[in-house]
PDB file of N, CA and C in Angstrom:
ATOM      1  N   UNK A   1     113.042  92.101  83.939  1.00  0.00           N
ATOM      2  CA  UNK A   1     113.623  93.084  84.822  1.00  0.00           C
ATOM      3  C   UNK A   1     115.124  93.110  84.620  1.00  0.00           C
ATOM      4  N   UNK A   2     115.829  94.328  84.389  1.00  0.00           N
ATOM      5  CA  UNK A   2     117.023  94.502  84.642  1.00  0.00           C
ATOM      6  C   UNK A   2     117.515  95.318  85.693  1.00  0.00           C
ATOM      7  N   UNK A   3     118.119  95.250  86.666  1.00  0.00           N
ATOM      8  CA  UNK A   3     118.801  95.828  87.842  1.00  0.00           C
ATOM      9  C   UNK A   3     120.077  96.286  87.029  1.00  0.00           C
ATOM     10  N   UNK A   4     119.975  97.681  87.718  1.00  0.00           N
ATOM     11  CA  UNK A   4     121.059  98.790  87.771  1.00  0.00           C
ATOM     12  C   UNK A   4     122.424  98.984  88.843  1.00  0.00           C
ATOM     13  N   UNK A   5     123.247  98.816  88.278  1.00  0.00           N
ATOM     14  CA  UNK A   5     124.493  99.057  89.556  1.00  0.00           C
ATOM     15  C   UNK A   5     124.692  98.026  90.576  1.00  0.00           C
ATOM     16  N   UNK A   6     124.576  96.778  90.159  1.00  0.00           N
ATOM     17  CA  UNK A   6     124.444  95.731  90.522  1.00  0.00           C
ATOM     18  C   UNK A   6     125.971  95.463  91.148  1.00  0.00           C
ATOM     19  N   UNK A   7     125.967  94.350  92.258  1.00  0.00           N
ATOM     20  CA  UNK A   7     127.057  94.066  92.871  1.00  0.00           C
ATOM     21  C   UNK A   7     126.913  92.689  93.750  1.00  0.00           C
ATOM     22  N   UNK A   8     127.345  91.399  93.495  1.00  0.00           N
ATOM     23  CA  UNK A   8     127.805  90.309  93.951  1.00  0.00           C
ATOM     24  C   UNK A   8     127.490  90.092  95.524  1.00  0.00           C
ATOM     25  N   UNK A   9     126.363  89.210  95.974  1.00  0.00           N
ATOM     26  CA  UNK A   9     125.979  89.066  97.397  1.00  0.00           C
ATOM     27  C   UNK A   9     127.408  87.967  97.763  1.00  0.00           C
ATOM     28  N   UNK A  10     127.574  89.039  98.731  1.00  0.00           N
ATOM     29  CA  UNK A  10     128.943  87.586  99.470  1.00  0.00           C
ATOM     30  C   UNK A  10     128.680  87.223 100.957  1.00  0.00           C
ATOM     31  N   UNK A  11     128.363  88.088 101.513  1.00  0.00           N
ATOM     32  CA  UNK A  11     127.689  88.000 103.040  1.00  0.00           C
ATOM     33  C   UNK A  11     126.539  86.677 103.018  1.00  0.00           C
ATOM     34  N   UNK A  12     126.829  86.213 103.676  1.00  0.00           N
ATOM     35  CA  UNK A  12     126.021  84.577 103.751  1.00  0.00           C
ATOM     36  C   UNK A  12     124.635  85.093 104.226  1.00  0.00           C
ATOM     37  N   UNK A  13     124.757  86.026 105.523  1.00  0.00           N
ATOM     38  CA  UNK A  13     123.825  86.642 106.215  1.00  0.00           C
ATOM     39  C   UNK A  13     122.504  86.725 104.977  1.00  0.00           C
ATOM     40  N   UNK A  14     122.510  88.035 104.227  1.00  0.00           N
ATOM     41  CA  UNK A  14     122.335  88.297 102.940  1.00  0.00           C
ATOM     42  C   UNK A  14     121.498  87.315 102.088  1.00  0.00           C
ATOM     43  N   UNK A  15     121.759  85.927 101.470  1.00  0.00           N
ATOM     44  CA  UNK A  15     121.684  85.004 100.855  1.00  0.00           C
ATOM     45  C   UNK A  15     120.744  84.313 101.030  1.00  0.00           C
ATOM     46  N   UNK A  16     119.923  84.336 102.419  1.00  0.00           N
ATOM     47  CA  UNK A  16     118.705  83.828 102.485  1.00  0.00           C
ATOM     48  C   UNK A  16     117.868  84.958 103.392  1.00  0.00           C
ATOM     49  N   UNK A  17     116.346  84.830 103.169  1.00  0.00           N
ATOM     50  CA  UNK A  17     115.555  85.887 103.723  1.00  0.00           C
ATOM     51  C   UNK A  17     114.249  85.849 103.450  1.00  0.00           C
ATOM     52  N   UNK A  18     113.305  87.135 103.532  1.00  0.00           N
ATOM     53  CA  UNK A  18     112.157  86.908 103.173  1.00  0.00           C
ATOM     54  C   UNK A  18     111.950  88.543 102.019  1.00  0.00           C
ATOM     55  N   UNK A  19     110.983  88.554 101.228  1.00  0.00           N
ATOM     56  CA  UNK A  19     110.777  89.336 100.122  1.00  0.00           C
ATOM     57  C   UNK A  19     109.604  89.338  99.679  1.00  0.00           C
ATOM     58  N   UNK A  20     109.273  90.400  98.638  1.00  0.00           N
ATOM     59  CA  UNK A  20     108.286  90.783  98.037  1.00  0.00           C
ATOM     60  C   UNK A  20     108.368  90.268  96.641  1.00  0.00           C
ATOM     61  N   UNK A  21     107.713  89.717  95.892  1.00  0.00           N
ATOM     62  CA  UNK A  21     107.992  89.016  94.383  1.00  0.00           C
ATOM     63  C   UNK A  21     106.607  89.776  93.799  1.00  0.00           C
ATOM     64  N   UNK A  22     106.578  90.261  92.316  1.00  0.00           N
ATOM     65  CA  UNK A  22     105.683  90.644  91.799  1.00  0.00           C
ATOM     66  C   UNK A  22     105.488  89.400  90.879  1.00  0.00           C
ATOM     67  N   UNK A  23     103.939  88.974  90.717  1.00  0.00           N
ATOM     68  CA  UNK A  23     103.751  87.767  89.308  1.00  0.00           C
ATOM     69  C   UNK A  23     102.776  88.954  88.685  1.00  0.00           C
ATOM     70  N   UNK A  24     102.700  87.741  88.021  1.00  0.00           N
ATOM     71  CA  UNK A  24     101.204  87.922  86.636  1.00  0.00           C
ATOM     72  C   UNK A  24     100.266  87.054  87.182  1.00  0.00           C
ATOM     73  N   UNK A  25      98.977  87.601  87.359  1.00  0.00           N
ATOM     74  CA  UNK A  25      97.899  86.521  88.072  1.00  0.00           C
ATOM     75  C   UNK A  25      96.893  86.243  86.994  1.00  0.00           C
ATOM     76  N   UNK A  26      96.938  85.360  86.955  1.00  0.00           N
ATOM     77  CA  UNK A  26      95.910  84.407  85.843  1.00  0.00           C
ATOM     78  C   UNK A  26      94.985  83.445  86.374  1.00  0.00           C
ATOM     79  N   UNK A  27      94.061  83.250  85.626  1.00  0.00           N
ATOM     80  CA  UNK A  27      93.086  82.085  86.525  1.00  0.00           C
ATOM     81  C   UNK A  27      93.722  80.994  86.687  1.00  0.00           C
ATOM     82  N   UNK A  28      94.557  80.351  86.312  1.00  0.00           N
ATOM     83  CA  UNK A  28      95.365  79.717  86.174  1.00  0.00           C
ATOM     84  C   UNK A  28      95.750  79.544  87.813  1.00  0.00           C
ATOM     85  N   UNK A  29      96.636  80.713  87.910  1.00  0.00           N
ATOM     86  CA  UNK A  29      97.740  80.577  89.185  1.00  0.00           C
ATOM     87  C   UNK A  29      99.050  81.926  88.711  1.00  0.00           C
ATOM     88  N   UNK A  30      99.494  82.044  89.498  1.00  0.00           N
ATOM     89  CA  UNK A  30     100.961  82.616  89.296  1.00  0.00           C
ATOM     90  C   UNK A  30     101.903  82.509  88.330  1.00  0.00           C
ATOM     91  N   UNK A  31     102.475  83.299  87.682  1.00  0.00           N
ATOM     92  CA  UNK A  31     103.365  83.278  86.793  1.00  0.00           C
ATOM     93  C   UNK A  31     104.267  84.269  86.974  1.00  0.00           C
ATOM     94  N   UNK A  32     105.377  84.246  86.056  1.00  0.00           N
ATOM     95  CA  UNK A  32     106.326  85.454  86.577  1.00  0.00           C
ATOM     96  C   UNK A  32     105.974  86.412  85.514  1.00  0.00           C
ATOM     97  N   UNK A  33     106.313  87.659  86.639  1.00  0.00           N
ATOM     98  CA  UNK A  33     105.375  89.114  85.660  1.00  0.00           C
ATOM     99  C   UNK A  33     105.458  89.144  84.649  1.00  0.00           C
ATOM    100  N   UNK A  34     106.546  88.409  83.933  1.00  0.00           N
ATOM    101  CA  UNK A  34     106.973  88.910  82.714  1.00  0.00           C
ATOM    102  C   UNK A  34     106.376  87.787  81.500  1.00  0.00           C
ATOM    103  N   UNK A  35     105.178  87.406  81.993  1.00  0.00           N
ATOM    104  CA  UNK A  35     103.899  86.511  81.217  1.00  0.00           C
ATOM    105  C   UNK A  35     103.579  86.573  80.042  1.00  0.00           C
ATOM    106  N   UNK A  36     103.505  87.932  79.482  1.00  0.00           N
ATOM    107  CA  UNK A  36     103.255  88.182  78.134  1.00  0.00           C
ATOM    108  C   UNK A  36     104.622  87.533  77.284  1.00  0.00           C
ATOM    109  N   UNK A  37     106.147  87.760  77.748  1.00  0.00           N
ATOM    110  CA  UNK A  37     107.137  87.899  77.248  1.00  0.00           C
ATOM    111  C   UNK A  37     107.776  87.100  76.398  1.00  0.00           C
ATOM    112  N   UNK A  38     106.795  85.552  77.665  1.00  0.00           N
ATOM    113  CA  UNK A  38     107.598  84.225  77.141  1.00  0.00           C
ATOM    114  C   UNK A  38     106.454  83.074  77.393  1.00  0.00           C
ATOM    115  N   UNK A  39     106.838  81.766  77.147  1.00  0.00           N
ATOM    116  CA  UNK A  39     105.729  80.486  76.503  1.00  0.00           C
ATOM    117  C   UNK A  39     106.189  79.441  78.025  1.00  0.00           C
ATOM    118  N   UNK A  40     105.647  80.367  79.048  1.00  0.00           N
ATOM    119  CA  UNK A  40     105.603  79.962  80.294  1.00  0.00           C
ATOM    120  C   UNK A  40     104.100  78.791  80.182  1.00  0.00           C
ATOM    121  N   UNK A  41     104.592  77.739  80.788  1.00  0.00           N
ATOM    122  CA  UNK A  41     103.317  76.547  80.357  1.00  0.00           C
ATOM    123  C   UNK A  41     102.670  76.227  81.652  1.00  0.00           C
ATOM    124  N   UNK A  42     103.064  76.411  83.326  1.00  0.00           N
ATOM    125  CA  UNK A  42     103.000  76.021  84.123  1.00  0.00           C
ATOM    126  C   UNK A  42     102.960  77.130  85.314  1.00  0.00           C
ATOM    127  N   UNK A  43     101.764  77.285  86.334  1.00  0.00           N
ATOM    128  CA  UNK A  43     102.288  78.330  87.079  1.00  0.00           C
ATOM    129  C   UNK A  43     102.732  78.012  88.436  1.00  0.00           C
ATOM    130  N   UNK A  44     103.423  78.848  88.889  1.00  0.00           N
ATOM    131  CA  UNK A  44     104.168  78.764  89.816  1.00  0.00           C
ATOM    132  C   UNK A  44     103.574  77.852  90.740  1.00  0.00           C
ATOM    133  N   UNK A  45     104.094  76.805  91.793  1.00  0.00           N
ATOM    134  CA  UNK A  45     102.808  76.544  93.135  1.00  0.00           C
ATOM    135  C   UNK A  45     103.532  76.966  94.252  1.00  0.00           C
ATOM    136  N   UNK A  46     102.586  77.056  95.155  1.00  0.00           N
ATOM    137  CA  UNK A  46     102.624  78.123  96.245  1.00  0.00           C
ATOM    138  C   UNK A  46     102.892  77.285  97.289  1.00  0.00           C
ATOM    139  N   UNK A  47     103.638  77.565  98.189  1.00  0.00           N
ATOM    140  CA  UNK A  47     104.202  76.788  99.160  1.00  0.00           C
ATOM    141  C   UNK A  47     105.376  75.786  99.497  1.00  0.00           C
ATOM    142  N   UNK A  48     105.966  75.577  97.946  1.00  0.00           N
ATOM    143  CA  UNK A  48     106.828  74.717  97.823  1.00  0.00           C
ATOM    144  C   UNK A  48     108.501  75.609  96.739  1.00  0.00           C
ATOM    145  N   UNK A  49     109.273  74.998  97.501  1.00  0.00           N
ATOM    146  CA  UNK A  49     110.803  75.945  96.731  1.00  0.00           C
ATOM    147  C   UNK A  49     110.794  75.390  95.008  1.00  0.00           C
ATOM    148  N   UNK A  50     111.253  76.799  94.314  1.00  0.00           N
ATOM    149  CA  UNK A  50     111.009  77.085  93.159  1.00  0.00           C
ATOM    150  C   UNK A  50     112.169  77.526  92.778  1.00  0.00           C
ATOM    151  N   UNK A  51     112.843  76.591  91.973  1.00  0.00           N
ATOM    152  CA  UNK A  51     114.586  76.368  91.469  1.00  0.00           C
ATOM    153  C   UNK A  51     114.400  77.385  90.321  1.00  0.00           C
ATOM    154  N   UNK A  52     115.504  78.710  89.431  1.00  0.00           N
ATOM    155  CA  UNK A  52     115.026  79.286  88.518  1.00  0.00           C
ATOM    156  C   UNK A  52     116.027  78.271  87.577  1.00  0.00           C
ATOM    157  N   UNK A  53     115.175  78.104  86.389  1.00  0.00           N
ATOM    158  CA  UNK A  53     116.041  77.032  85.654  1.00  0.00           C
ATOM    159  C   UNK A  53     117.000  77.663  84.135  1.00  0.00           C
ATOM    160  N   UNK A  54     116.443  79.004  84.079  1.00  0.00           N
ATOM    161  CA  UNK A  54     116.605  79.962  82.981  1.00  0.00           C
ATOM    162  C   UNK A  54     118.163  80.419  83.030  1.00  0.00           C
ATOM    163  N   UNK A  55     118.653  80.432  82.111  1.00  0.00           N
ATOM    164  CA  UNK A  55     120.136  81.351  82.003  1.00  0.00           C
ATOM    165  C   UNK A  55     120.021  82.295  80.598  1.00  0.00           C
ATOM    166  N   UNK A  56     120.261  83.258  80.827  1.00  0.00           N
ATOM    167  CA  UNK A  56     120.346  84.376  79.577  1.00  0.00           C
ATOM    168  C   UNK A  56     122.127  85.341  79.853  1.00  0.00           C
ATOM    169  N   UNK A  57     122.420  85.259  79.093  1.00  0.00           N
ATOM    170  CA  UNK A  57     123.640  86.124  79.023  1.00  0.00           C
ATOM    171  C   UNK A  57     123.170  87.404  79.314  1.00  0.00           C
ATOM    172  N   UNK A  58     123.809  87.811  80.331  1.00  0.00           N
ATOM    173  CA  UNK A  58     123.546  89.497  81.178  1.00  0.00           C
ATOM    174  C   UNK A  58     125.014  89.963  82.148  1.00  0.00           C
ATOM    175  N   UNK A  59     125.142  90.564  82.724  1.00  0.00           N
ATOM    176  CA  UNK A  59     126.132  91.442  83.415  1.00  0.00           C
ATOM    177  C   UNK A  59     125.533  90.406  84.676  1.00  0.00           C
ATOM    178  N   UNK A  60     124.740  89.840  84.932  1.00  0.00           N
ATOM    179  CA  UNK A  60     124.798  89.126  86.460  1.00  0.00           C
ATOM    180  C   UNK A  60     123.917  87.773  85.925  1.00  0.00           C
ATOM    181  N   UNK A  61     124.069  86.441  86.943  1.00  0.00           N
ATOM    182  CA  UNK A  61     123.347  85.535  86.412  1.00  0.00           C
ATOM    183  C   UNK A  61     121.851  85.526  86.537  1.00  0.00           C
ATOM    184  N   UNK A  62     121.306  84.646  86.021  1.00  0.00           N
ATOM    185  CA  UNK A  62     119.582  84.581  86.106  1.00  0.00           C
ATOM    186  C   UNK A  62     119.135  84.554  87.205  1.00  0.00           C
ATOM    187  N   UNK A  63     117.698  84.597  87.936  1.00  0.00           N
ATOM    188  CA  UNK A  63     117.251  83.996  89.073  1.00  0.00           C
ATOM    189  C   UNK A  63     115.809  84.862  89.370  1.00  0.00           C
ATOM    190  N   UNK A  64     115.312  84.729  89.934  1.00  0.00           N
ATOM    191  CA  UNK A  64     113.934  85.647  90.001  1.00  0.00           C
ATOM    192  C   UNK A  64     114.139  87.027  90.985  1.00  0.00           C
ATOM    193  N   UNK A  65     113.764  87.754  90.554  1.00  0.00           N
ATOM    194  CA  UNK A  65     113.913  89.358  91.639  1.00  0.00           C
ATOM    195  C   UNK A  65     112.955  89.244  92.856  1.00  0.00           C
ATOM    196  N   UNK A  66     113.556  90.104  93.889  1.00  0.00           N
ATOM    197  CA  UNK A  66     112.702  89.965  94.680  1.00  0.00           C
ATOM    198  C   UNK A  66     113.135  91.203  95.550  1.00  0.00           C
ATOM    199  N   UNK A  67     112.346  92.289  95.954  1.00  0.00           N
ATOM    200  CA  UNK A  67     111.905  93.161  96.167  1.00  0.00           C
ATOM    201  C   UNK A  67     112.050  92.884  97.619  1.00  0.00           C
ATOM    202  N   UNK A  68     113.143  93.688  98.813  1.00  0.00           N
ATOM    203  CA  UNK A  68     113.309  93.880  99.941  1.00  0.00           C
ATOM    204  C   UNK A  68     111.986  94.018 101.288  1.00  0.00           C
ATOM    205  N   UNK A  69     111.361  94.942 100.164  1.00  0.00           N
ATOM    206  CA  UNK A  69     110.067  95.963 101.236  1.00  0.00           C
ATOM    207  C   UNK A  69     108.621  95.935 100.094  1.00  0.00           C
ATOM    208  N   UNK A  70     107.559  95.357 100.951  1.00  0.00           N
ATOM    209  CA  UNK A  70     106.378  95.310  99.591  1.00  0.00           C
ATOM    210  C   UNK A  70     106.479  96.776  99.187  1.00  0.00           C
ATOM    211  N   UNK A  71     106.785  97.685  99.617  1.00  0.00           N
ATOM    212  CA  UNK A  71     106.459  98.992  98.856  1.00  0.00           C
ATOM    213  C   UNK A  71     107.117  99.051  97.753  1.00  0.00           C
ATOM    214  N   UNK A  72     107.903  98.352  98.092  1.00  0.00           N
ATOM    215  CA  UNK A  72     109.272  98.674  96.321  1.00  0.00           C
ATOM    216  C   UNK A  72     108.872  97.663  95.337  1.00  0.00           C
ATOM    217  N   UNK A  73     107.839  96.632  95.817  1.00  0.00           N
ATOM    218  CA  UNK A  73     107.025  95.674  95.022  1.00  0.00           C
ATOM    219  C   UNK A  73     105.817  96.114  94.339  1.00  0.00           C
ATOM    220  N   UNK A  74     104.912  97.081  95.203  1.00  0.00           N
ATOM    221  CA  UNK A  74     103.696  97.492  95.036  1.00  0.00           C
ATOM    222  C   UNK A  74     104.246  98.575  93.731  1.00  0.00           C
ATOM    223  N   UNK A  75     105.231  99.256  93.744  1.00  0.00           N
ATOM    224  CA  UNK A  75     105.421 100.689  93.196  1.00  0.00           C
ATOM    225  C   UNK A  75     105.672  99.659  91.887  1.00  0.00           C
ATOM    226  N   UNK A  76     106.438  98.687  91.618  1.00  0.00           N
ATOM    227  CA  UNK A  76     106.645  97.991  90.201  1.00  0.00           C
ATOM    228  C   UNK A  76     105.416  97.464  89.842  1.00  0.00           C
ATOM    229  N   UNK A  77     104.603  96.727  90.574  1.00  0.00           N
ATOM    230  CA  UNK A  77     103.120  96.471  90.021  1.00  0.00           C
ATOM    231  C   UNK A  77     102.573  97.360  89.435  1.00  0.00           C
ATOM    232  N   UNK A  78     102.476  97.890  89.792  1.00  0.00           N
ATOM    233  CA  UNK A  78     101.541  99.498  89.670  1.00  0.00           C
ATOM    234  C   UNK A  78     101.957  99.878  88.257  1.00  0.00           C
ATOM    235  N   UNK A  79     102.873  99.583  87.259  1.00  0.00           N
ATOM    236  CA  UNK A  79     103.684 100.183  86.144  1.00  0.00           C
ATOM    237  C   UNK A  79     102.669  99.431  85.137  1.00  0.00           C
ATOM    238  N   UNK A  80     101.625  98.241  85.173  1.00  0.00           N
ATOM    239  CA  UNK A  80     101.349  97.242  84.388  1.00  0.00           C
ATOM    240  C   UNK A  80     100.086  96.533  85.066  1.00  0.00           C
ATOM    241  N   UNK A  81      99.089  96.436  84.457  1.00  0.00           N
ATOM    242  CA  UNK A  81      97.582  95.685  85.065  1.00  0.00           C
ATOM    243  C   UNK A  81      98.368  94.353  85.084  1.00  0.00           C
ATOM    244  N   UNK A  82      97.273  93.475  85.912  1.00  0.00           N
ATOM    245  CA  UNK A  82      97.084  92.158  85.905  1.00  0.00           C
ATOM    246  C   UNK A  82      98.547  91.613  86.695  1.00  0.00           C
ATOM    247  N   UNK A  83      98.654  92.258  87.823  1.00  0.00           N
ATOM    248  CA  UNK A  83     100.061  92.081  87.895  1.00  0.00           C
ATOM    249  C   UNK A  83      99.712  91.771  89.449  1.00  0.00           C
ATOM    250  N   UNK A  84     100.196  91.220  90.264  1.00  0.00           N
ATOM    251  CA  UNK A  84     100.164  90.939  92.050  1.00  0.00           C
ATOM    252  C   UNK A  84     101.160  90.803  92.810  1.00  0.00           C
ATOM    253  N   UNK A  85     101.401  91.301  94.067  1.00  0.00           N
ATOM    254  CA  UNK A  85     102.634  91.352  94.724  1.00  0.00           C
ATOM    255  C   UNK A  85     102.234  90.011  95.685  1.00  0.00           C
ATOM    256  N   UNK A  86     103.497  89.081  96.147  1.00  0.00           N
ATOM    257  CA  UNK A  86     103.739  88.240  96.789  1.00  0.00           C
ATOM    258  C   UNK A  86     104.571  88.192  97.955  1.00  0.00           C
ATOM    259  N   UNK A  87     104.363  87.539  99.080  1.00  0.00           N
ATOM    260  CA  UNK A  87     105.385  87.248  99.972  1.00  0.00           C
ATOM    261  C   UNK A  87     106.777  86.170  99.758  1.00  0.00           C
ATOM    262  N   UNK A  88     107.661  86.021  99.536  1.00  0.00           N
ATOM    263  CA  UNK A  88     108.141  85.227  99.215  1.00  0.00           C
ATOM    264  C   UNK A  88     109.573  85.070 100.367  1.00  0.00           C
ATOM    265  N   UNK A  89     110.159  83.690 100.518  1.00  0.00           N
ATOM    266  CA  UNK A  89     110.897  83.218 101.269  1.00  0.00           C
ATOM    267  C   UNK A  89     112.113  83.303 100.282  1.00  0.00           C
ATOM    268  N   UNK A  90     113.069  83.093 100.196  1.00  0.00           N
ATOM    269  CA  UNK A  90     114.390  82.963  99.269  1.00  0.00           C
ATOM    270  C   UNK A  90     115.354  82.291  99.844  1.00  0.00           C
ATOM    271  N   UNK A  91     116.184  81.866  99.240  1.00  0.00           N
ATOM    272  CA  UNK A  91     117.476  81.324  99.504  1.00  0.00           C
ATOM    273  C   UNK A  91     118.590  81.218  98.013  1.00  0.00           C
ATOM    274  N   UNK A  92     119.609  81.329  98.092  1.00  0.00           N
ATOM    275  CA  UNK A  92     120.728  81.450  97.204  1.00  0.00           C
ATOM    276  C   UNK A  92     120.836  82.703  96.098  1.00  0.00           C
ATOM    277  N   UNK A  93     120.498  83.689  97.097  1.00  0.00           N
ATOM    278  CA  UNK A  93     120.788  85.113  96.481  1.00  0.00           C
ATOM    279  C   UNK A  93     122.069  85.331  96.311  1.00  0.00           C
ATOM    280  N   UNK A  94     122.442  85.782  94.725  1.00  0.00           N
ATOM    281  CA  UNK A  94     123.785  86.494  94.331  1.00  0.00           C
ATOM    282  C   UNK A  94     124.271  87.141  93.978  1.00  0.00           C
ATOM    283  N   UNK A  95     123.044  88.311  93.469  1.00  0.00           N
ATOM    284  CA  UNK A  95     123.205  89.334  93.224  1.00  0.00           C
ATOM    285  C   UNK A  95     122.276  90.322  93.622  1.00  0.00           C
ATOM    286  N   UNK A  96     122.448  91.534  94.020  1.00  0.00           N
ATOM    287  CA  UNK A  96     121.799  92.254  94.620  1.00  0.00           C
ATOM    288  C   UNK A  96     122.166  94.021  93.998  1.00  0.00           C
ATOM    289  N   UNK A  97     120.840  94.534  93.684  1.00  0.00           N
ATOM    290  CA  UNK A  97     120.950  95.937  92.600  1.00  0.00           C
ATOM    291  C   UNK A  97     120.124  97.224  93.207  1.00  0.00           C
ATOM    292  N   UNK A  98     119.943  97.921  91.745  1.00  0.00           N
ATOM    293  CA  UNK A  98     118.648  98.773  92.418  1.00  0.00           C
ATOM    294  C   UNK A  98     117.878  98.672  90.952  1.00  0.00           C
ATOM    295  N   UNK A  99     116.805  98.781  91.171  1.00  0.00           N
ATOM    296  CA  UNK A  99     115.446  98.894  89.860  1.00  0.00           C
ATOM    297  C   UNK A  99     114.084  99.786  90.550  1.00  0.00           C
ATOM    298  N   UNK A 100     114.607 101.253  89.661  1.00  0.00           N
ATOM    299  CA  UNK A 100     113.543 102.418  89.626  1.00  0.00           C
ATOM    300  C   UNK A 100     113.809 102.565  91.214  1.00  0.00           C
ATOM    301  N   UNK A 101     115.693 102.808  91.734  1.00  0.00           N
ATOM    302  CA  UNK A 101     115.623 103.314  92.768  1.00  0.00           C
ATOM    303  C   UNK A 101     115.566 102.362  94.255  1.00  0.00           C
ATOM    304  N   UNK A 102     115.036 101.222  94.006  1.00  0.00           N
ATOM    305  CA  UNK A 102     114.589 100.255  95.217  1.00  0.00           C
ATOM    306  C   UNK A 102     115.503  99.254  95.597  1.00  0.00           C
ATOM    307  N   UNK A 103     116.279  98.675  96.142  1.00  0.00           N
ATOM    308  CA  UNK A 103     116.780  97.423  96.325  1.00  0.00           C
ATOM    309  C   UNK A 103     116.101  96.226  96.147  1.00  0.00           C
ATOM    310  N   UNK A 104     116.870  95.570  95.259  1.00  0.00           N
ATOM    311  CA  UNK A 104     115.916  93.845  94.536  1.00  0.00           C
ATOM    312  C   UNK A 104     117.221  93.076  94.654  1.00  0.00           C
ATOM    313  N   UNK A 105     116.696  92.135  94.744  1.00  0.00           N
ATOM    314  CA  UNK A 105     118.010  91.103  95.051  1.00  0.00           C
ATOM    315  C   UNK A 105     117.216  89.924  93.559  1.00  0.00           C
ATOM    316  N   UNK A 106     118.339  89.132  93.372  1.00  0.00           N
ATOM    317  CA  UNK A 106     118.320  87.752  92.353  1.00  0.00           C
ATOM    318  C   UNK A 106     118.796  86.379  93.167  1.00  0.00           C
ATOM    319  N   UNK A 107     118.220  85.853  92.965  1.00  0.00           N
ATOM    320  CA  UNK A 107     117.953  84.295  93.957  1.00  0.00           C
ATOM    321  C   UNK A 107     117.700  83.201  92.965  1.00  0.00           C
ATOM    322  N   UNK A 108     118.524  82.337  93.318  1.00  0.00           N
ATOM    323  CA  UNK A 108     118.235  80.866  92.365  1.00  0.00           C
ATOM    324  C   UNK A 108     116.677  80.613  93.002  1.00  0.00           C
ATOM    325  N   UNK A 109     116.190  80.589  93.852  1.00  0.00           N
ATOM    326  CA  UNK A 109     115.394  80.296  94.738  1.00  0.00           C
ATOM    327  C   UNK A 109     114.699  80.759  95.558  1.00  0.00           C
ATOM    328  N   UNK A 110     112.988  80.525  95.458  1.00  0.00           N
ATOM    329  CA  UNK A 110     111.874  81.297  95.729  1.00  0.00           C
ATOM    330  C   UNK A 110     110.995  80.303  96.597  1.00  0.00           C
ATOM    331  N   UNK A 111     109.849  80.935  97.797  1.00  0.00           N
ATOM    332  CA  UNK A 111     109.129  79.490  98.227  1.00  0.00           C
ATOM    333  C   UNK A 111     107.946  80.805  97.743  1.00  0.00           C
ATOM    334  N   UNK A 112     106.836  80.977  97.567  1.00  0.00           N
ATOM    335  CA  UNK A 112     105.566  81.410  97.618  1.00  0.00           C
ATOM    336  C   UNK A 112     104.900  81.137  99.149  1.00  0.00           C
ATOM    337  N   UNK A 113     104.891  82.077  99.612  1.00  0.00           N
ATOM    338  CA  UNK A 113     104.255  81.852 101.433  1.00  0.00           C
ATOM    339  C   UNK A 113     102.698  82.034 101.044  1.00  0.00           C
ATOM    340  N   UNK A 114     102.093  81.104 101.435  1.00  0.00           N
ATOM    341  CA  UNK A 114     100.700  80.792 101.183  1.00  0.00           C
ATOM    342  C   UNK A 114      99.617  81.641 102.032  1.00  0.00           C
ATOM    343  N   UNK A 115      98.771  82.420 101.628  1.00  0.00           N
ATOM    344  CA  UNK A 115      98.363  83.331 102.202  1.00  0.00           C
ATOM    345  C   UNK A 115      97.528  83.047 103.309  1.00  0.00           C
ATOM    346  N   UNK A 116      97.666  84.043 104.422  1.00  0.00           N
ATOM    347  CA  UNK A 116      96.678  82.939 105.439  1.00  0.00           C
ATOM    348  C   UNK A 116      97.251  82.183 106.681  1.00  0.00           C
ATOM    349  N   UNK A 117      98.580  82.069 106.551  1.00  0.00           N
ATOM    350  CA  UNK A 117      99.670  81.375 107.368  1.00  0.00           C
ATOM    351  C   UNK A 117     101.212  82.507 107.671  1.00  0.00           C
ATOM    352  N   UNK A 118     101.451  82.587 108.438  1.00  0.00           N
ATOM    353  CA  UNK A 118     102.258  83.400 109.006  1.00  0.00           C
ATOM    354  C   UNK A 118     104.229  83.104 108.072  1.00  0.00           C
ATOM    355  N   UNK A 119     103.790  81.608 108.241  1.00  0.00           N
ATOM    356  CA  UNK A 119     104.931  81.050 108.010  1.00  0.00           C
ATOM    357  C   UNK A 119     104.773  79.268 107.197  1.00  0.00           C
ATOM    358  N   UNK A 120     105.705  79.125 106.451  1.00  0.00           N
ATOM    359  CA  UNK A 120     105.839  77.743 105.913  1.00  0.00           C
ATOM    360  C   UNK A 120     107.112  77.318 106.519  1.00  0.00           C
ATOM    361  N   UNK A 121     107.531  75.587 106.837  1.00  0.00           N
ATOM    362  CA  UNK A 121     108.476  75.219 107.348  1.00  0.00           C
ATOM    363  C   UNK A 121     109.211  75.272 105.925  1.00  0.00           C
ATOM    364  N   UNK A 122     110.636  74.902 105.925  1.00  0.00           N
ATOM    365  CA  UNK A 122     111.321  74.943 105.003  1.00  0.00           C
ATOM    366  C   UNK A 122     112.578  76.104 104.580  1.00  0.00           C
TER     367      UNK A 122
END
């Protein structure tokens, strides 16, 4: 994913929250959508915070996207089979864009809210 017109989260407010994350669903477990792309060995687990460890040279730093409103999640699924939208918790968002129109934010940090439960502590 690349975000468009991107601009620097400084508001603390901002920086932590809750979101929509699209994976790749495999029998496996979770992966990040972009599954085909790369020699991902491990999938995500659900319920516990998920550090992004990746750096690629770009106009903003790495971190996983995450989608404000499931609709702006569902509408990117929808572009690609085998693909699933998630609830996700965040913390240490720093950049925040638009992709195909929607607001997505980038976060060092993701929890997977386990389906079934309202809420995880943490």
């Amino acid at each position: 994913m690349c975000l468009m017109e991107t601009s620097k989260i400084t508001d603390t407010g901002k920086q932590n929250g809750i979101g929509w994350k699209v994976f790749s669903k495999r029998s496996e477990g979770l992966f990040g959508e972009m599954y085909h792309a790369g020699p991902h060995k491990k999938p995500y687990p659900v319920g516990k915070w998920i550090q992004c460890g990746r750096s690629h040279p770009r106009k903003y730093q790495a971190g996983f996207h995450v989608f404000l409103s499931r609709k702006s999640a569902m509408s990117w699924k929808d572009r690609d089979g085998g693909l699933t939208v998630r609830k996700v918790k965040f913390r240490g968002a720093h950049t925040e864009g638009l992709l195909m129109g929607s607001t997505c934010i980038v976060t060092h940090e993701i929890l997977i809210v386990p389906t079934g439960r309202k809420g995880v502590k943490g």
